[in-house]
Protein backbone atom coordinates (compact mmCIF):
# COMPACT_ATOMS: atom_id res chain seq x y z
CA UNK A 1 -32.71 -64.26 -67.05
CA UNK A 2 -33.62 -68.03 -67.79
CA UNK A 3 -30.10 -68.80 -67.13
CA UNK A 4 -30.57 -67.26 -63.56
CA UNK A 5 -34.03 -68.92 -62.92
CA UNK A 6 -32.56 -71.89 -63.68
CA UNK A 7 -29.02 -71.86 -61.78
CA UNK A 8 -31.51 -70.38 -58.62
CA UNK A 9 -33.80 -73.60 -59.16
CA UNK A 10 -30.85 -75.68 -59.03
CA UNK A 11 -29.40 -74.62 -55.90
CA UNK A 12 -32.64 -74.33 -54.32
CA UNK A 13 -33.29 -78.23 -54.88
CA UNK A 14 -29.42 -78.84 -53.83
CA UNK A 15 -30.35 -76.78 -50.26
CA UNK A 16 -33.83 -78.50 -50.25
CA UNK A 17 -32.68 -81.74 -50.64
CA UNK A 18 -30.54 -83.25 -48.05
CA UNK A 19 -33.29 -81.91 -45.89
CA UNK A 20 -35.41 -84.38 -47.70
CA UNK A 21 -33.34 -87.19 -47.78
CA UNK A 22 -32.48 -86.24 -43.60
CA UNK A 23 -36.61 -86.42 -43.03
CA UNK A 24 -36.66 -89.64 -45.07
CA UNK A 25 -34.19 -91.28 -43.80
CA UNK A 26 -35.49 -90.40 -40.25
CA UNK A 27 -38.95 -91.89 -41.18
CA UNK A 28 -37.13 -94.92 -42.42
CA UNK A 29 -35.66 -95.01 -39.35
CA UNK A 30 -38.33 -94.71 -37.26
CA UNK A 31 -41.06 -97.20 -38.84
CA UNK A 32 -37.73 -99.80 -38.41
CA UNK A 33 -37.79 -99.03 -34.85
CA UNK A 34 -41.45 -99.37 -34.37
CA UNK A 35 -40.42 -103.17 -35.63
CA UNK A 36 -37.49 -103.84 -33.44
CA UNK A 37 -39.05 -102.34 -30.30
CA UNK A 38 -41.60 -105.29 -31.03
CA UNK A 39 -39.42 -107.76 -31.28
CA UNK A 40 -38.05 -106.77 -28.21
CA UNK A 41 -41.19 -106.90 -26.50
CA UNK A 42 -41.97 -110.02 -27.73
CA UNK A 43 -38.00 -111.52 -25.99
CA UNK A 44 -39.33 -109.87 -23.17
CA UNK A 45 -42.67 -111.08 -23.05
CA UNK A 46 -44.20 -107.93 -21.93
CA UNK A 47 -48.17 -107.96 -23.41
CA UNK A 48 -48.22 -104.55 -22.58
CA UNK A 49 -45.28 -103.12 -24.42
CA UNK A 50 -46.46 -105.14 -27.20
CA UNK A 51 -50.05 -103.64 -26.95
CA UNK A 52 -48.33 -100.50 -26.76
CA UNK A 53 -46.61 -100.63 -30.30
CA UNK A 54 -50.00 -101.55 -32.15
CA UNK A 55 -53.25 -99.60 -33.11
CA UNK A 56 -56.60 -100.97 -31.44
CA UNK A 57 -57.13 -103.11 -34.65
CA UNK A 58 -53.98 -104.80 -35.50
CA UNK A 59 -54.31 -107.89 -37.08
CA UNK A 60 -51.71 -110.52 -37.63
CA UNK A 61 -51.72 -113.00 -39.93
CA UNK A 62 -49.51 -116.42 -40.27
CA UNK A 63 -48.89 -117.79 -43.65
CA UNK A 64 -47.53 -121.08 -44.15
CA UNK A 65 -46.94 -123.37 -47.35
CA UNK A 66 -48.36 -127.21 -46.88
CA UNK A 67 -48.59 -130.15 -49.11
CA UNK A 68 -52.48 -129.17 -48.27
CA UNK A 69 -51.83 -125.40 -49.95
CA UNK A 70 -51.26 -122.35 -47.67
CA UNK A 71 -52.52 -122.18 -44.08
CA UNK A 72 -53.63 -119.17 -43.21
CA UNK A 73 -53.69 -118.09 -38.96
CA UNK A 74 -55.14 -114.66 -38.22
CA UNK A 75 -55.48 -113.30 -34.89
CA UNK A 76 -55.92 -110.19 -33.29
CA UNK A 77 -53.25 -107.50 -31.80
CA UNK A 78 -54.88 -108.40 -28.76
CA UNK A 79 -55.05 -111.84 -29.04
CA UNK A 80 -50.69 -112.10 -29.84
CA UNK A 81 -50.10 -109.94 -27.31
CA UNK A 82 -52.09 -111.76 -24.43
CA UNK A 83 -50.35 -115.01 -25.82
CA UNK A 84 -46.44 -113.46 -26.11
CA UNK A 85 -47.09 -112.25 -22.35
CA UNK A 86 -47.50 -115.28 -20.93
CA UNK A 87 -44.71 -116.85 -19.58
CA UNK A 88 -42.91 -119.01 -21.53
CA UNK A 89 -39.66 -120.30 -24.01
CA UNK A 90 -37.35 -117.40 -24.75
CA UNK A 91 -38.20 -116.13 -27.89
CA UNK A 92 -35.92 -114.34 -30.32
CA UNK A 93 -36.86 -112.51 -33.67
CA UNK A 94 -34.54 -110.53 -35.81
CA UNK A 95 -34.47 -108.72 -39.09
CA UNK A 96 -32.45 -107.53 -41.44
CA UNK A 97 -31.80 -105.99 -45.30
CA UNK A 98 -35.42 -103.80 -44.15
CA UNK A 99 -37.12 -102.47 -47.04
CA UNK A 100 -39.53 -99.48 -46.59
CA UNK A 101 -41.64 -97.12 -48.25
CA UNK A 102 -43.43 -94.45 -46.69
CA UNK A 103 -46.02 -92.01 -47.79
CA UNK A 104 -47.22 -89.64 -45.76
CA UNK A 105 -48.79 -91.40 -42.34
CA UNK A 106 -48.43 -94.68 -43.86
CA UNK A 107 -45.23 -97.18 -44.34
CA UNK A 108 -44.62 -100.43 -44.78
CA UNK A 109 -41.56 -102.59 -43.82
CA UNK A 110 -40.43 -105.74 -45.49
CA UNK A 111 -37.96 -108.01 -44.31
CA UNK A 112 -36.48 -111.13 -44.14
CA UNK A 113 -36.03 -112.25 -40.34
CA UNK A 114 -35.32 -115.81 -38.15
CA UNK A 115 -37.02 -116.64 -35.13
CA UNK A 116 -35.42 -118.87 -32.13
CA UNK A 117 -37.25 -120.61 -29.30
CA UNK A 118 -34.88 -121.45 -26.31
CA UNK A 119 -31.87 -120.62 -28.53
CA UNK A 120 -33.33 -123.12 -31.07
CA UNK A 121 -33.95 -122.19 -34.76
CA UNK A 122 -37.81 -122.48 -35.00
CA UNK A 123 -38.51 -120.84 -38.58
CA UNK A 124 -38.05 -117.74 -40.79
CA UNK A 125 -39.47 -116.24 -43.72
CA UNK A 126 -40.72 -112.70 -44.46
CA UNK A 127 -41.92 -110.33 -42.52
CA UNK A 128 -44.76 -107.32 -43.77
CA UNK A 129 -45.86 -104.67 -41.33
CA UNK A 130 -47.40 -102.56 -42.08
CA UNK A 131 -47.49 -99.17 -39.67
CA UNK A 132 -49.43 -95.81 -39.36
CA UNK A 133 -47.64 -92.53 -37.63
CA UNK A 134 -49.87 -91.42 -35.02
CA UNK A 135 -48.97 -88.29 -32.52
CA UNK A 136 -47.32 -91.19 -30.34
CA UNK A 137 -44.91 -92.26 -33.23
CA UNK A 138 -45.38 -95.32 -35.54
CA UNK A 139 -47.77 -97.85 -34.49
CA UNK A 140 -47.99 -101.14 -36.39
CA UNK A 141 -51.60 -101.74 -37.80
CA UNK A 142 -50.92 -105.45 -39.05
CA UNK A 143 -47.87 -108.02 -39.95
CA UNK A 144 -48.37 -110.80 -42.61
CA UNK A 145 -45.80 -113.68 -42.36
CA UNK A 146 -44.56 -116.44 -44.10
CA UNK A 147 -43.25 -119.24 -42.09
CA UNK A 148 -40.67 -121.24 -43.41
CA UNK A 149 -39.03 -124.10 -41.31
CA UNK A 150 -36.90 -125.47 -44.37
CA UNK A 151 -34.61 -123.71 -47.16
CA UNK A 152 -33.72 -120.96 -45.04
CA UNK A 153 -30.51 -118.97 -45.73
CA UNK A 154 -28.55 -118.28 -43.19
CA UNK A 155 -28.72 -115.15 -41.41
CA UNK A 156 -26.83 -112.66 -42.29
CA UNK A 157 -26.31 -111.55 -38.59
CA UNK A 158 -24.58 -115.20 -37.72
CA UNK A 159 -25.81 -117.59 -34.83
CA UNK A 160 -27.67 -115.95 -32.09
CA UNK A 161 -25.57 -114.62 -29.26
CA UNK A 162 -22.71 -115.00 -31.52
């Protein structure tokens, strides 16, 4: 009988699991899409997409390393979104190797990415976003940044437009 119970347990997990994964992966998925679609909005300049993809308090927050120590920039959802509407330089952020964990509502995305004014390199570093699921999907609650303008590798995903 413990034989059975067992050999039932095991198939049960085998049948339970790639359902699991499937959800997981899904999540994944989605909170990495939550990301891109702001990165889009941002090369489009559209405020309102942008405000869209963020909950009522998200904060962002600029990191960089000086010979003075780390500057720190924080500013409101609002604030970056009002600013990236404007008109303006073409601007270009990417991502890639994403890494995310997710528990429940809450995820987190980490990733290096580039960023390109005008087809220029401007900086890169790493992005951290985090995001909450809401009934509309994943909304991003806050990014902190580094902001690196020297000793960057190149990207992965080649030149832009290339």
């Amino acid at each position: 009988m413990r034989k059975f119970g067992a050999t039932l347990l095991l198939a049960a997990a085998i049948l339970v699991t790639p359902a699991a994964v499937a959800a997981q992966d899904d999540a994944e998925a989605g909170a990495v899409a939550a990301v891109q679609a702001l990165f889009d909005a941002m090369a489009a300049r559209d405020g309102d997409a942008i405000r869209g993809l963020l909950t009522e308090g998200a904060m962002f927050v600029a990191t960089a390393e000086t010979a003075d120590g780390v500057q720190v920039r924080e500013s409101t959802g609002a604030e970056f979104a009002a600013s990236i509407g404007q008109p303006g330089p073409a601007l270009l952020e990417r991502l890639w190797d994403p890494h995310v964990m997710i528990e429940g509502p809450i995820a987190v995305v980490w990733t290096p990415y580039d960023f390109h004014v005008d087809g220029e390199f401007s900086h890169c570093g790493i992005d951290a976003v985090s995001l909450v699921h809401t009934s509309d999907g994943w909304k991003i609650s806050s990014i902190a940044y580094t902001r690196e303008t020297e000793g960057c590798e190149p990207s992965p995903l080649g030149p832009p437009g290339g």
